[in-house]
PDB file of N, CA and C in Angstrom:
ATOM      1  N   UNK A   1       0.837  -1.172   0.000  1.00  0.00           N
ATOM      2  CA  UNK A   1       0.000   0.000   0.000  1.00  0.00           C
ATOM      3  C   UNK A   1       0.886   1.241   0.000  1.00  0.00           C
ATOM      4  N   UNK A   2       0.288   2.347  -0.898  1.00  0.00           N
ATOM      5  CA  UNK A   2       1.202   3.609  -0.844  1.00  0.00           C
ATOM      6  C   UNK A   2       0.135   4.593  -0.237  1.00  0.00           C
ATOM      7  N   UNK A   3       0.508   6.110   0.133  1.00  0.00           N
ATOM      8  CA  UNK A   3      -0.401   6.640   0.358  1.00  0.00           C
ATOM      9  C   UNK A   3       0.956   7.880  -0.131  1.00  0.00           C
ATOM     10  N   UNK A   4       0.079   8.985  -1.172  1.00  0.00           N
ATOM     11  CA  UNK A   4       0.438  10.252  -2.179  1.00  0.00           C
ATOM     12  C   UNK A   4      -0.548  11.446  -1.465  1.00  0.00           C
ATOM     13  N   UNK A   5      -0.047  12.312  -0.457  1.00  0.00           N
ATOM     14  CA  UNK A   5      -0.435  13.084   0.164  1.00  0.00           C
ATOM     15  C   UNK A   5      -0.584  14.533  -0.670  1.00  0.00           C
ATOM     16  N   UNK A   6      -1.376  15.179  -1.108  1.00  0.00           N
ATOM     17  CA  UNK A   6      -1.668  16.155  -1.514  1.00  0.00           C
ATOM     18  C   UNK A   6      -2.263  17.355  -0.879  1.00  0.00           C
ATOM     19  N   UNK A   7      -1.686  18.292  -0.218  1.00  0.00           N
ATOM     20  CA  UNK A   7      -1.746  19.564   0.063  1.00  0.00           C
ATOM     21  C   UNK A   7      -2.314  20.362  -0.591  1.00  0.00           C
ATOM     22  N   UNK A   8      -3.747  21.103  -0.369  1.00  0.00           N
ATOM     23  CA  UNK A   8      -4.551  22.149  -1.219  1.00  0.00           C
ATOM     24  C   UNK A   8      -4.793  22.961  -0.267  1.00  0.00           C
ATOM     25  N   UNK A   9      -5.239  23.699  -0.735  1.00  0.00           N
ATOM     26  CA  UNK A   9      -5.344  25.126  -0.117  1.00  0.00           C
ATOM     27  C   UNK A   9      -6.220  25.208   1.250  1.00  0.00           C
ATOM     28  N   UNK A  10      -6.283  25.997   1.943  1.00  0.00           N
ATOM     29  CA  UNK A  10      -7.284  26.268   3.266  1.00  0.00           C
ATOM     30  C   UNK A  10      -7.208  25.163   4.154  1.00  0.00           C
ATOM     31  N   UNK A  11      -6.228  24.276   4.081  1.00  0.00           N
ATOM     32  CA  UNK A  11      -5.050  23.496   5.158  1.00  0.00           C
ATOM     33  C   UNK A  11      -6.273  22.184   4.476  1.00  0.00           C
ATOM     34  N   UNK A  12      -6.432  21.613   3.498  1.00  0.00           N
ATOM     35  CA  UNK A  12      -7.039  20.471   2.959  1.00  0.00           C
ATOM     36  C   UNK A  12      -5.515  19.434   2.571  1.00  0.00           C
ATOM     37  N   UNK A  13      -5.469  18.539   2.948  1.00  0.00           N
ATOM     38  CA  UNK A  13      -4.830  17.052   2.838  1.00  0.00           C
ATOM     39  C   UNK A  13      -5.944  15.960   2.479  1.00  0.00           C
ATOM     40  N   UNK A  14      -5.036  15.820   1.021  1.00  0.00           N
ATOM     41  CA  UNK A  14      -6.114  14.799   0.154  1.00  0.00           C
ATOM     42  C   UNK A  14      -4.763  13.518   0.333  1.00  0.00           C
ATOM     43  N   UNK A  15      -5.317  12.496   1.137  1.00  0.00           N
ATOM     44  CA  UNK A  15      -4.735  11.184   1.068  1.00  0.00           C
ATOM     45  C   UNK A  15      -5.224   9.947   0.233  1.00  0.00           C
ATOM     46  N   UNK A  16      -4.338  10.411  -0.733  1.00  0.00           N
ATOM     47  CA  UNK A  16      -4.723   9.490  -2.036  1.00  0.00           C
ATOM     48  C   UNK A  16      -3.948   7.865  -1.427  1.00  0.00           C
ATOM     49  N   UNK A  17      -4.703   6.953  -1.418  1.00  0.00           N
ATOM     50  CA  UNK A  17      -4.378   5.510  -1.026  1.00  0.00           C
ATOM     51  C   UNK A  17      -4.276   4.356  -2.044  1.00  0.00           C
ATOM     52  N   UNK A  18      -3.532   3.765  -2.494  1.00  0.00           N
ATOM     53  CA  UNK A  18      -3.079   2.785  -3.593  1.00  0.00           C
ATOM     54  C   UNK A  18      -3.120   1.779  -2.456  1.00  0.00           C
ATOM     55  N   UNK A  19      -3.945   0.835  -2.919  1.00  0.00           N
ATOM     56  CA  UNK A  19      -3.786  -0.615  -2.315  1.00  0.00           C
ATOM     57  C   UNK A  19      -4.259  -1.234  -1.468  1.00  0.00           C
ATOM     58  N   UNK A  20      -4.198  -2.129  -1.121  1.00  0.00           N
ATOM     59  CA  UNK A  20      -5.546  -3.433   0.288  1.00  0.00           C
ATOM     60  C   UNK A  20      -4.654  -2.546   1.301  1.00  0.00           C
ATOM     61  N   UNK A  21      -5.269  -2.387   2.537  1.00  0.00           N
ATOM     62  CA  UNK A  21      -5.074  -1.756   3.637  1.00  0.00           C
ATOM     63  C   UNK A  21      -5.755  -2.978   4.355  1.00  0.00           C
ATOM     64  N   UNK A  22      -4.378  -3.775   4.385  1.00  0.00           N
ATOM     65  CA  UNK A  22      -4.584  -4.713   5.927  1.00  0.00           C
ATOM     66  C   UNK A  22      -3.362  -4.902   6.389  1.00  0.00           C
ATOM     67  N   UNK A  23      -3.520  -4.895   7.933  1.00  0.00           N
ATOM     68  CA  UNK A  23      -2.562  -5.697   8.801  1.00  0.00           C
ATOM     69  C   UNK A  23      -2.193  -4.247   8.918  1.00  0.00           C
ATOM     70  N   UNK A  24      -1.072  -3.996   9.333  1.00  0.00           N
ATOM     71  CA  UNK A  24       0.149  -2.980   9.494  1.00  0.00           C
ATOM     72  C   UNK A  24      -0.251  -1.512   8.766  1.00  0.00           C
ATOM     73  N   UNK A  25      -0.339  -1.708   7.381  1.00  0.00           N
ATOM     74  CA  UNK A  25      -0.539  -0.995   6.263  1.00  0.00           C
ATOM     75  C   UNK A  25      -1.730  -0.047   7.169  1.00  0.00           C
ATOM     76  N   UNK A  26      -2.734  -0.563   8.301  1.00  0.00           N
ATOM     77  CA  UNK A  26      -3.537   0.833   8.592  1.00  0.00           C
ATOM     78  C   UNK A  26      -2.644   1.612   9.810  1.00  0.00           C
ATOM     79  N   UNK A  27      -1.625   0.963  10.398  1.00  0.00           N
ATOM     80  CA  UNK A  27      -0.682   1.931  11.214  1.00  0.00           C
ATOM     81  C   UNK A  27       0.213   3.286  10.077  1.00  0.00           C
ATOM     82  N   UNK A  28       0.329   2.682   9.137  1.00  0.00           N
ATOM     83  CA  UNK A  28       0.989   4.105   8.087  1.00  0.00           C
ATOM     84  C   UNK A  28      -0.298   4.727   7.725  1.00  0.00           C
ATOM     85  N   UNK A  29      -1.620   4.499   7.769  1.00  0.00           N
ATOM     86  CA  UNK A  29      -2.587   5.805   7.637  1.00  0.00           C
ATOM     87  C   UNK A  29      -2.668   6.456   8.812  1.00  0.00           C
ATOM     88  N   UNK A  30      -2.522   5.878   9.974  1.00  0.00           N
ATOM     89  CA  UNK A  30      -2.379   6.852  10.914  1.00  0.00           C
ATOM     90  C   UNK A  30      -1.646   7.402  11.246  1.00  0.00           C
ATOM     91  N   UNK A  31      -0.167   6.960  11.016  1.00  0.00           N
ATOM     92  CA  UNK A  31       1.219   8.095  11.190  1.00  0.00           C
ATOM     93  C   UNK A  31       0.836   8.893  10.001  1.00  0.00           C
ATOM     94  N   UNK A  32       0.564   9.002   8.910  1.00  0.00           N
ATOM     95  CA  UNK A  32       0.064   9.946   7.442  1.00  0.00           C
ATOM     96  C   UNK A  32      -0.966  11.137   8.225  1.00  0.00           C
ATOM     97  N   UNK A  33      -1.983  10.326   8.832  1.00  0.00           N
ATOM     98  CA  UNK A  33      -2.579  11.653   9.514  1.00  0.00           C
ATOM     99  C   UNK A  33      -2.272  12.247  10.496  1.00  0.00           C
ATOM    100  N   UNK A  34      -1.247  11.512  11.298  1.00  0.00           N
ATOM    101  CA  UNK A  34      -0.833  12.658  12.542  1.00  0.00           C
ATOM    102  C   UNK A  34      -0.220  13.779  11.942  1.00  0.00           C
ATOM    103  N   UNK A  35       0.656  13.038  11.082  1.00  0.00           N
ATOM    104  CA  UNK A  35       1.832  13.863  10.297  1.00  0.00           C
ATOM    105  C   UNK A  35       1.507  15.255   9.900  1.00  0.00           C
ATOM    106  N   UNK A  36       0.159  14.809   8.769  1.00  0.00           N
ATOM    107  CA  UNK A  36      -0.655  16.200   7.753  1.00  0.00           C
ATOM    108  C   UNK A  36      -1.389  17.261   9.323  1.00  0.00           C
ATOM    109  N   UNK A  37      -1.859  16.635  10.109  1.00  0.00           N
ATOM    110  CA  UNK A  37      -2.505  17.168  11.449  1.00  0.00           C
ATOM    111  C   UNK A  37      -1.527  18.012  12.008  1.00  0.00           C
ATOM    112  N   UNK A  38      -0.604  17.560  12.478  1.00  0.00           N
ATOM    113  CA  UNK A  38       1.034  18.210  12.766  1.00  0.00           C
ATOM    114  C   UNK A  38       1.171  19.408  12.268  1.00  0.00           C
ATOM    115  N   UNK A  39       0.887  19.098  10.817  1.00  0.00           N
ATOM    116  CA  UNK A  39       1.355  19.842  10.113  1.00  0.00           C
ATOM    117  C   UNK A  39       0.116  21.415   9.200  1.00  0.00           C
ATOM    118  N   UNK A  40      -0.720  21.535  10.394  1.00  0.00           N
ATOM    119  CA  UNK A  40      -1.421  22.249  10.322  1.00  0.00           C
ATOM    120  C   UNK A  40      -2.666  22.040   9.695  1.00  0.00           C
ATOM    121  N   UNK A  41      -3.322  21.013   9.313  1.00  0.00           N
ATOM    122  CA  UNK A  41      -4.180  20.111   8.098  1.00  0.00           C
ATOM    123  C   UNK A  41      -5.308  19.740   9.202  1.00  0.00           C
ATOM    124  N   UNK A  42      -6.755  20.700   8.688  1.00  0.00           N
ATOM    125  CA  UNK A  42      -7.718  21.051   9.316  1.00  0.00           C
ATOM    126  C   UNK A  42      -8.619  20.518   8.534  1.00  0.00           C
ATOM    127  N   UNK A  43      -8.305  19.897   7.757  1.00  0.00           N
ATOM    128  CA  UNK A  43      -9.406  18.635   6.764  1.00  0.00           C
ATOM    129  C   UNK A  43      -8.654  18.106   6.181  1.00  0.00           C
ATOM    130  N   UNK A  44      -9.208  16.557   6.603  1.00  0.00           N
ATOM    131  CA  UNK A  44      -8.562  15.311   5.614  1.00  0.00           C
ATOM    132  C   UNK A  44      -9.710  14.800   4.850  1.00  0.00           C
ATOM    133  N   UNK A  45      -9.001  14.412   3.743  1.00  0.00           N
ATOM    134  CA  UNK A  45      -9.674  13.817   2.599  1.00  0.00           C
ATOM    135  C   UNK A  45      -9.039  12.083   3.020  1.00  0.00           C
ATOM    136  N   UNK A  46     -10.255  11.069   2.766  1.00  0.00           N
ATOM    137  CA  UNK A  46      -9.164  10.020   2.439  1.00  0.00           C
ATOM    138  C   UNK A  46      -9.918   9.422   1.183  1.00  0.00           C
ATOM    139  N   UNK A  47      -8.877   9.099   0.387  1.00  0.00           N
ATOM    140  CA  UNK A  47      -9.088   8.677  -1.431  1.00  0.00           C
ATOM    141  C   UNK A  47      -8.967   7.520  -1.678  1.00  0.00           C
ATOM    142  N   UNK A  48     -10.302   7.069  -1.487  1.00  0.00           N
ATOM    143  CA  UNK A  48     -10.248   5.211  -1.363  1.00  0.00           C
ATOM    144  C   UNK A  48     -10.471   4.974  -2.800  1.00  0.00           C
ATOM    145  N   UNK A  49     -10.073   5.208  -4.154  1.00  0.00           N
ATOM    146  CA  UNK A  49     -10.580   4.984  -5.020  1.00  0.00           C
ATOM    147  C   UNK A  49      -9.718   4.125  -5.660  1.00  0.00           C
ATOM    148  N   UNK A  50      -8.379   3.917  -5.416  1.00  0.00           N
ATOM    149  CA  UNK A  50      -7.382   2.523  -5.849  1.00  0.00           C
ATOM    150  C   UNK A  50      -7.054   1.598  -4.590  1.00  0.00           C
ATOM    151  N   UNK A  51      -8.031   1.786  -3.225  1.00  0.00           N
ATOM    152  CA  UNK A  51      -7.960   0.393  -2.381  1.00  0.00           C
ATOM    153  C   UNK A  51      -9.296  -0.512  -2.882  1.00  0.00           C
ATOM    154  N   UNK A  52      -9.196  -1.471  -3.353  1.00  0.00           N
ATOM    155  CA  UNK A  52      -9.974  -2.844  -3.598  1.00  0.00           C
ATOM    156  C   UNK A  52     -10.239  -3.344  -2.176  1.00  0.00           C
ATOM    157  N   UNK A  53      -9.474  -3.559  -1.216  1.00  0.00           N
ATOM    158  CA  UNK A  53      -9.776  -4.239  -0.019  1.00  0.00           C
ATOM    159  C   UNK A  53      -9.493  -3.445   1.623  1.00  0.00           C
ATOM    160  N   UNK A  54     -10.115  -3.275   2.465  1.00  0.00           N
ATOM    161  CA  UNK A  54      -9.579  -3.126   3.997  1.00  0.00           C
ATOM    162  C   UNK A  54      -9.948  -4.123   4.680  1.00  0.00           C
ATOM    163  N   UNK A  55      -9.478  -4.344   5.565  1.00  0.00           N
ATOM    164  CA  UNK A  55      -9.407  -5.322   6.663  1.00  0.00           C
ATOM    165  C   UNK A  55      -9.823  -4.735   7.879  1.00  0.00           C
ATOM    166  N   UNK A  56     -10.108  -5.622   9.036  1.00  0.00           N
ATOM    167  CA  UNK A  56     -11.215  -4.899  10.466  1.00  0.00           C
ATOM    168  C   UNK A  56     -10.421  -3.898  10.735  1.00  0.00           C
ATOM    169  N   UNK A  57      -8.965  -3.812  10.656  1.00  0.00           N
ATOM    170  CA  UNK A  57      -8.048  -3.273  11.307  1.00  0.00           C
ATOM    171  C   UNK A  57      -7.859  -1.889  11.097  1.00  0.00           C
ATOM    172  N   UNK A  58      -7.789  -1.535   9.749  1.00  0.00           N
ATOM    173  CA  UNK A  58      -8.148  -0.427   8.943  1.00  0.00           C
ATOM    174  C   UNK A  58      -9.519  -0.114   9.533  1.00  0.00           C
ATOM    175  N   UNK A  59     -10.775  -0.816   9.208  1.00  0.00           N
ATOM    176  CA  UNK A  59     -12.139   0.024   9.683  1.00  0.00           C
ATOM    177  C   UNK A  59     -12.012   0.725  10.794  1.00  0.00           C
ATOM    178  N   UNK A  60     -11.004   0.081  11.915  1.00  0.00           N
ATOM    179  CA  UNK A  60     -10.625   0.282  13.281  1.00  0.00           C
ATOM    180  C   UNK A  60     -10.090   1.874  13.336  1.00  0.00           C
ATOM    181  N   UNK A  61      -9.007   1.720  12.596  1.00  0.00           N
ATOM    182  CA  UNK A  61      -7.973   2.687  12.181  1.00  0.00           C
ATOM    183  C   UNK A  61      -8.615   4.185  11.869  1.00  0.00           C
ATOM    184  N   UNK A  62     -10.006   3.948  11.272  1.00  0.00           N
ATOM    185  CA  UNK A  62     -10.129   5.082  10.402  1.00  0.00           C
ATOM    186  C   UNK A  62     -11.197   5.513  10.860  1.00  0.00           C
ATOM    187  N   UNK A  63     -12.144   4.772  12.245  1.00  0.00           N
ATOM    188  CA  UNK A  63     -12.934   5.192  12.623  1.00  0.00           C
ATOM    189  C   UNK A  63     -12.146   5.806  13.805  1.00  0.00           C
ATOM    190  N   UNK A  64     -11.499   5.101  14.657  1.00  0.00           N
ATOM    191  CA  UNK A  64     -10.591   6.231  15.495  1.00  0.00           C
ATOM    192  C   UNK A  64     -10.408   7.604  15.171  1.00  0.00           C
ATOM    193  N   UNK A  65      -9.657   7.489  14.099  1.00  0.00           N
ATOM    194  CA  UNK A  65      -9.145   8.856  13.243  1.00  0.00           C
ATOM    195  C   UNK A  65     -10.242   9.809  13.742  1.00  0.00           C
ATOM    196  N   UNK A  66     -11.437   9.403  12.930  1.00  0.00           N
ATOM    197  CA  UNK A  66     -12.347  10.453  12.842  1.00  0.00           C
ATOM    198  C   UNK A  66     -12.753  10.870  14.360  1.00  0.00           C
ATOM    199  N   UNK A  67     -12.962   9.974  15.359  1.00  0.00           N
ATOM    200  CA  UNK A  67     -13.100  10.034  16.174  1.00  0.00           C
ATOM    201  C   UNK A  67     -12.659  11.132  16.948  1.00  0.00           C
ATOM    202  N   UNK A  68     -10.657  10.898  17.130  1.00  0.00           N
ATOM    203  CA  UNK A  68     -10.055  11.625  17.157  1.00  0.00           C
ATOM    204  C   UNK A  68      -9.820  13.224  16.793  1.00  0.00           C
ATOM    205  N   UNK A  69      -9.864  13.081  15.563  1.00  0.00           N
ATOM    206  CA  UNK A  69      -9.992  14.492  14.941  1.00  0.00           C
ATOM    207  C   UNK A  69     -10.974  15.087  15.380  1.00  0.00           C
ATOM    208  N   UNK A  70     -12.006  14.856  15.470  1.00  0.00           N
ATOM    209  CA  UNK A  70     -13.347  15.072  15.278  1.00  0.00           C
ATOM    210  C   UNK A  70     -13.362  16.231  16.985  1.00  0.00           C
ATOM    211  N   UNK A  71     -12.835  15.606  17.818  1.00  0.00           N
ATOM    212  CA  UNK A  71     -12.354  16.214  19.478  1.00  0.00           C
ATOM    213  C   UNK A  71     -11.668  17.257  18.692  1.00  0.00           C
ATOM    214  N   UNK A  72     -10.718  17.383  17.898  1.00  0.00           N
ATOM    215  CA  UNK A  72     -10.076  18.458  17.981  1.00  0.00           C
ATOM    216  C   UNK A  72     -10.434  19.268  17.152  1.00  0.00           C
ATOM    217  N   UNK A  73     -11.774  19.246  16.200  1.00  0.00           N
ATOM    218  CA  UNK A  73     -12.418  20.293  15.259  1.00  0.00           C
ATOM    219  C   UNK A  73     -11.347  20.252  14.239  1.00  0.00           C
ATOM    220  N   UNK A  74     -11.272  18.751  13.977  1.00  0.00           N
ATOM    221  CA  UNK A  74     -10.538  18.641  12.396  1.00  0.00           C
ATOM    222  C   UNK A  74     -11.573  17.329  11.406  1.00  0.00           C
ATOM    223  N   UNK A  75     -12.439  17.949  10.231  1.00  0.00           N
ATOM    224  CA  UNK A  75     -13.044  17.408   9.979  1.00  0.00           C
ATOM    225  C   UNK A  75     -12.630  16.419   9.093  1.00  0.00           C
ATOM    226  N   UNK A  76     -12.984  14.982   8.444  1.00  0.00           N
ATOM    227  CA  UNK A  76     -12.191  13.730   7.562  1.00  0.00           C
ATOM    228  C   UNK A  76     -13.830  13.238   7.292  1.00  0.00           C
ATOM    229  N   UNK A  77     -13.174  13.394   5.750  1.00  0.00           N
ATOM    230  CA  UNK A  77     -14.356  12.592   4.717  1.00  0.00           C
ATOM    231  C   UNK A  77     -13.569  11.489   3.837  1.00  0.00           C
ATOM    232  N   UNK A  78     -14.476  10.847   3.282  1.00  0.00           N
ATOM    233  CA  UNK A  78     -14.460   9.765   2.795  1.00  0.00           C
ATOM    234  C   UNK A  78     -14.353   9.835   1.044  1.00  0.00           C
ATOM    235  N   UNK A  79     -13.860   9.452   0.437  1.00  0.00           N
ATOM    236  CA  UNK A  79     -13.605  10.113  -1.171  1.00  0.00           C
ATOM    237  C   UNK A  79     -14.018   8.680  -2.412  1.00  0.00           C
ATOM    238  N   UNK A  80     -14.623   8.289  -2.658  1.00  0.00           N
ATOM    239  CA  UNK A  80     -14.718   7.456  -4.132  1.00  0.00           C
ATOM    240  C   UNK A  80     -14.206   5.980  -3.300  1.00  0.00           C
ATOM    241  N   UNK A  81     -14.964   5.737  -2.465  1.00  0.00           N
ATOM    242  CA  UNK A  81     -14.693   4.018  -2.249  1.00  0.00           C
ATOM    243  C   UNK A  81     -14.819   3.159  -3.020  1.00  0.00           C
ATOM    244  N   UNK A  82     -13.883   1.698  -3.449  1.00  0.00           N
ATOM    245  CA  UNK A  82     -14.633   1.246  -4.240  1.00  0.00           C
ATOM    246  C   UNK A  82     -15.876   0.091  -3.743  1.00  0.00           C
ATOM    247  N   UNK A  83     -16.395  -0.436  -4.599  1.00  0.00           N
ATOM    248  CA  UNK A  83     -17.629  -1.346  -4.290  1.00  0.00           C
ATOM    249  C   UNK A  83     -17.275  -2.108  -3.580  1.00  0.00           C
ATOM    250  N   UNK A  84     -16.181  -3.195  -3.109  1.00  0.00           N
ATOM    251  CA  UNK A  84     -15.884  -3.578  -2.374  1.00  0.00           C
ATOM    252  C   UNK A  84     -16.018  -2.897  -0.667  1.00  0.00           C
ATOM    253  N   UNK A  85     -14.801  -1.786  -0.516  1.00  0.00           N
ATOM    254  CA  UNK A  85     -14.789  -1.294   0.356  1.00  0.00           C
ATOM    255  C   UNK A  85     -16.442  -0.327   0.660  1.00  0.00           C
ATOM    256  N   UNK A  86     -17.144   0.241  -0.642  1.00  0.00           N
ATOM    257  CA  UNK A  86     -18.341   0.638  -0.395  1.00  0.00           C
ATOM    258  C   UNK A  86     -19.153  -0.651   0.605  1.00  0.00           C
ATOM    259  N   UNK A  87     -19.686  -1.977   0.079  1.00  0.00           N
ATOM    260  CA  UNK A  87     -20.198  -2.445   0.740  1.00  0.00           C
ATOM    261  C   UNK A  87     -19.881  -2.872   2.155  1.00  0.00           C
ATOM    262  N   UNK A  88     -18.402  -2.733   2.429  1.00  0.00           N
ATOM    263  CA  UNK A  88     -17.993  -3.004   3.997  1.00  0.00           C
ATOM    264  C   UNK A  88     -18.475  -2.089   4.922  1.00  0.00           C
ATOM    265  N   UNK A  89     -18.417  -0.655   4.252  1.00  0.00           N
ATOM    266  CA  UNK A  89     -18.982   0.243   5.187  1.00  0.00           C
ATOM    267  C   UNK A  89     -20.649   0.168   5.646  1.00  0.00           C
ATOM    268  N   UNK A  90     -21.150  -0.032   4.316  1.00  0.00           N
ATOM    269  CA  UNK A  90     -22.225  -0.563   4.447  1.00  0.00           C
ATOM    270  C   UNK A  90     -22.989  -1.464   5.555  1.00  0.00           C
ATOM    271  N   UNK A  91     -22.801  -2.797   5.606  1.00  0.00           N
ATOM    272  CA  UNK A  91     -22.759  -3.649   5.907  1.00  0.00           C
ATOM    273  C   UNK A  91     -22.246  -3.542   7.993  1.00  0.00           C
ATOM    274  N   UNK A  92     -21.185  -2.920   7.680  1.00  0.00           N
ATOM    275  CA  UNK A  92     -20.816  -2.126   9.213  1.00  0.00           C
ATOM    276  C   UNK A  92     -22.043  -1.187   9.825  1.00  0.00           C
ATOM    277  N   UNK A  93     -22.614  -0.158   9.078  1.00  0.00           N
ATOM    278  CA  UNK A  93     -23.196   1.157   8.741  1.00  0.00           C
ATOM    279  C   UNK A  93     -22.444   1.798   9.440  1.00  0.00           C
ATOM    280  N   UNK A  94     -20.848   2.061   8.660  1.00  0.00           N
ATOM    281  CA  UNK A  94     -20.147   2.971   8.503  1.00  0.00           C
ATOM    282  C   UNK A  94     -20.287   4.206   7.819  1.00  0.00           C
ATOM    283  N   UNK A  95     -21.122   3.663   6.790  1.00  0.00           N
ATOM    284  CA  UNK A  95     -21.959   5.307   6.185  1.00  0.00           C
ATOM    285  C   UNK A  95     -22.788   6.173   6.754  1.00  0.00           C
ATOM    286  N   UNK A  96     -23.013   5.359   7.735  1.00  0.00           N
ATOM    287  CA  UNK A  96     -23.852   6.211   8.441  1.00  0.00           C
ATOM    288  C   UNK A  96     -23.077   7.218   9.379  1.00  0.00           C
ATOM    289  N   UNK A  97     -21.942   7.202   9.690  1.00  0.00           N
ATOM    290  CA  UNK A  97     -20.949   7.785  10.640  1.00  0.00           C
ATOM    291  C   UNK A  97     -19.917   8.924   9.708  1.00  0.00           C
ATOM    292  N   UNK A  98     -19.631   8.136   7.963  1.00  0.00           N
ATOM    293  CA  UNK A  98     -18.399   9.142   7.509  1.00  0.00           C
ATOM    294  C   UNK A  98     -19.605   9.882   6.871  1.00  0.00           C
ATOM    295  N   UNK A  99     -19.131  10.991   6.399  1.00  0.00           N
ATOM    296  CA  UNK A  99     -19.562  11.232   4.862  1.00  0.00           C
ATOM    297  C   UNK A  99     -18.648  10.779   3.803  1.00  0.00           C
ATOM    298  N   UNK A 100     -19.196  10.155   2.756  1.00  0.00           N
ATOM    299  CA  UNK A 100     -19.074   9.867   1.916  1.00  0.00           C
ATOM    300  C   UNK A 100     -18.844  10.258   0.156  1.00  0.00           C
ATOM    301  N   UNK A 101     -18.194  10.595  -0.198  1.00  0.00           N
ATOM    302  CA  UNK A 101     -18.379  11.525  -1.514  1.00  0.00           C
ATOM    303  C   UNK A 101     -17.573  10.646  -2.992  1.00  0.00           C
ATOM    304  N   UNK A 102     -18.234  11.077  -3.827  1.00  0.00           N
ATOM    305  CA  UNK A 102     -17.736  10.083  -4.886  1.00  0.00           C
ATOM    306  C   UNK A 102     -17.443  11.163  -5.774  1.00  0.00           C
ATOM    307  N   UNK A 103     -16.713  12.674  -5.835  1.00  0.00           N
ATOM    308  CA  UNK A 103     -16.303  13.228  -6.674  1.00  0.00           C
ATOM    309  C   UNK A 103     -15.653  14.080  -5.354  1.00  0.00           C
ATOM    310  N   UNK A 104     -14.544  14.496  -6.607  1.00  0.00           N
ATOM    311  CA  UNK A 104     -13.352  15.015  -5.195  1.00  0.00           C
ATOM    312  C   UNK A 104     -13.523  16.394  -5.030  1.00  0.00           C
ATOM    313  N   UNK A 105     -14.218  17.261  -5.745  1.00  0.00           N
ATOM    314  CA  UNK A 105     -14.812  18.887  -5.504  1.00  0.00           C
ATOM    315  C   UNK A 105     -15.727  18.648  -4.479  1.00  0.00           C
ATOM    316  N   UNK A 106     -17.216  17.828  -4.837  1.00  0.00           N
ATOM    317  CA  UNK A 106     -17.470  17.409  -4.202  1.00  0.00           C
ATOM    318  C   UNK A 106     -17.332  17.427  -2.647  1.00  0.00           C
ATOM    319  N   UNK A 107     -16.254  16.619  -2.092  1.00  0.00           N
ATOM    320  CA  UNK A 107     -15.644  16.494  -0.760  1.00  0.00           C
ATOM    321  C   UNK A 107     -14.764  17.377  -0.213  1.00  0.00           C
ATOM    322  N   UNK A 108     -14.318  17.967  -1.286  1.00  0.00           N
ATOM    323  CA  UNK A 108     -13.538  19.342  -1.102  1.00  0.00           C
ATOM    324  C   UNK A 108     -14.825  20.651  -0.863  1.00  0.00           C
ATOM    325  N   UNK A 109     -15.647  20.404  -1.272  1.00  0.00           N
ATOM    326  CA  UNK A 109     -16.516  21.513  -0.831  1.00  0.00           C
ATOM    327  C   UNK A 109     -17.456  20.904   0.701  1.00  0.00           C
ATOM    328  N   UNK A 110     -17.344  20.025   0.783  1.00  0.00           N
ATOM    329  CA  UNK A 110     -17.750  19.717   2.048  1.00  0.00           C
ATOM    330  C   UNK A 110     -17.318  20.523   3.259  1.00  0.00           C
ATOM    331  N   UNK A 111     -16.539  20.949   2.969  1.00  0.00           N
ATOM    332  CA  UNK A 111     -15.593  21.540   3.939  1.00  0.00           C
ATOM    333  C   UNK A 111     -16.055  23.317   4.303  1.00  0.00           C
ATOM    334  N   UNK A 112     -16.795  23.766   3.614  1.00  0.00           N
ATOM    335  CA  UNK A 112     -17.197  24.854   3.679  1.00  0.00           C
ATOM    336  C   UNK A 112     -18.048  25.283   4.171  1.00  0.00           C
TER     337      UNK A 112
END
C-alpha cells in the first residue's frame, strides 16, 4: 500500500491511497494523519478509489481517526470508495458515521 499526500489550499490534505489496507498498512494511515494534522491540516480527505480491499483493522484505524480528529475540530471525509470497500462500510453502517463523496470537488466543498 502507498499513500500520495496532496496539500490544497485552506489546510485540505487529500490522502490518495493505492492498495488493500490490511494488517500494518492501517498503522501508516495513521502516522500519514498525525503527520498532515502536525502539520497544520484542518481537513482530511481520504481517497479510497485505488484500495480494492480493507481489513477490520483499517475500519478500526479510520474510525478512530475520525473520532479523534473530530475532538479536535478537524473534519475527515471519505472520497470514491470502491464497491468492495463501499459495501464493507455498508454492511458495518459505517456510512452512516463518515460522509461519503464520490467526486473530489465534491468532498472538497464539504468543507465549507
Amino acid at each position: 500500500m502507498d499513500i500520495n499526500t496532496v496539500v490544497r489550499e485552506n489546510n485540505i490534505s487529500i490522502l490518495r491511497i493505492d492498495g488493500k489496507i490490511i494488517g500494518e498498512a492501517s498503522n501508516t494511515i495513521q502516522r500519514e494523519i498525525d503527520k498532515q494534522t502536525k502539520n497544520g491540516a484542518g481537513k482530511i480527505v481520504l481517497d479510497l478509489s485505488a484500495v480494492p480491499l480493507m481489513d477490520s483493522a483499517a475500519l478500526g484505524t479510520i474510525v478512530a481517526a475520525l473520532t479523534s480528529l473530530n475532538k479536535r475540530g478537524i473534519k475527515l471525509v471519505l472520497l470514491k470508495p470502491q464497491k468492495a470497500v463501499s459495501n464493507v462500510l455498508r454492511i458495518t453502517r459505517l456510512d452512516t458515521i463518515f460522509e461519503i463523496y464520490d467526486d473530489e470537488q465534491k468532498a472538497i466543498s464539504a468543507f465549507d
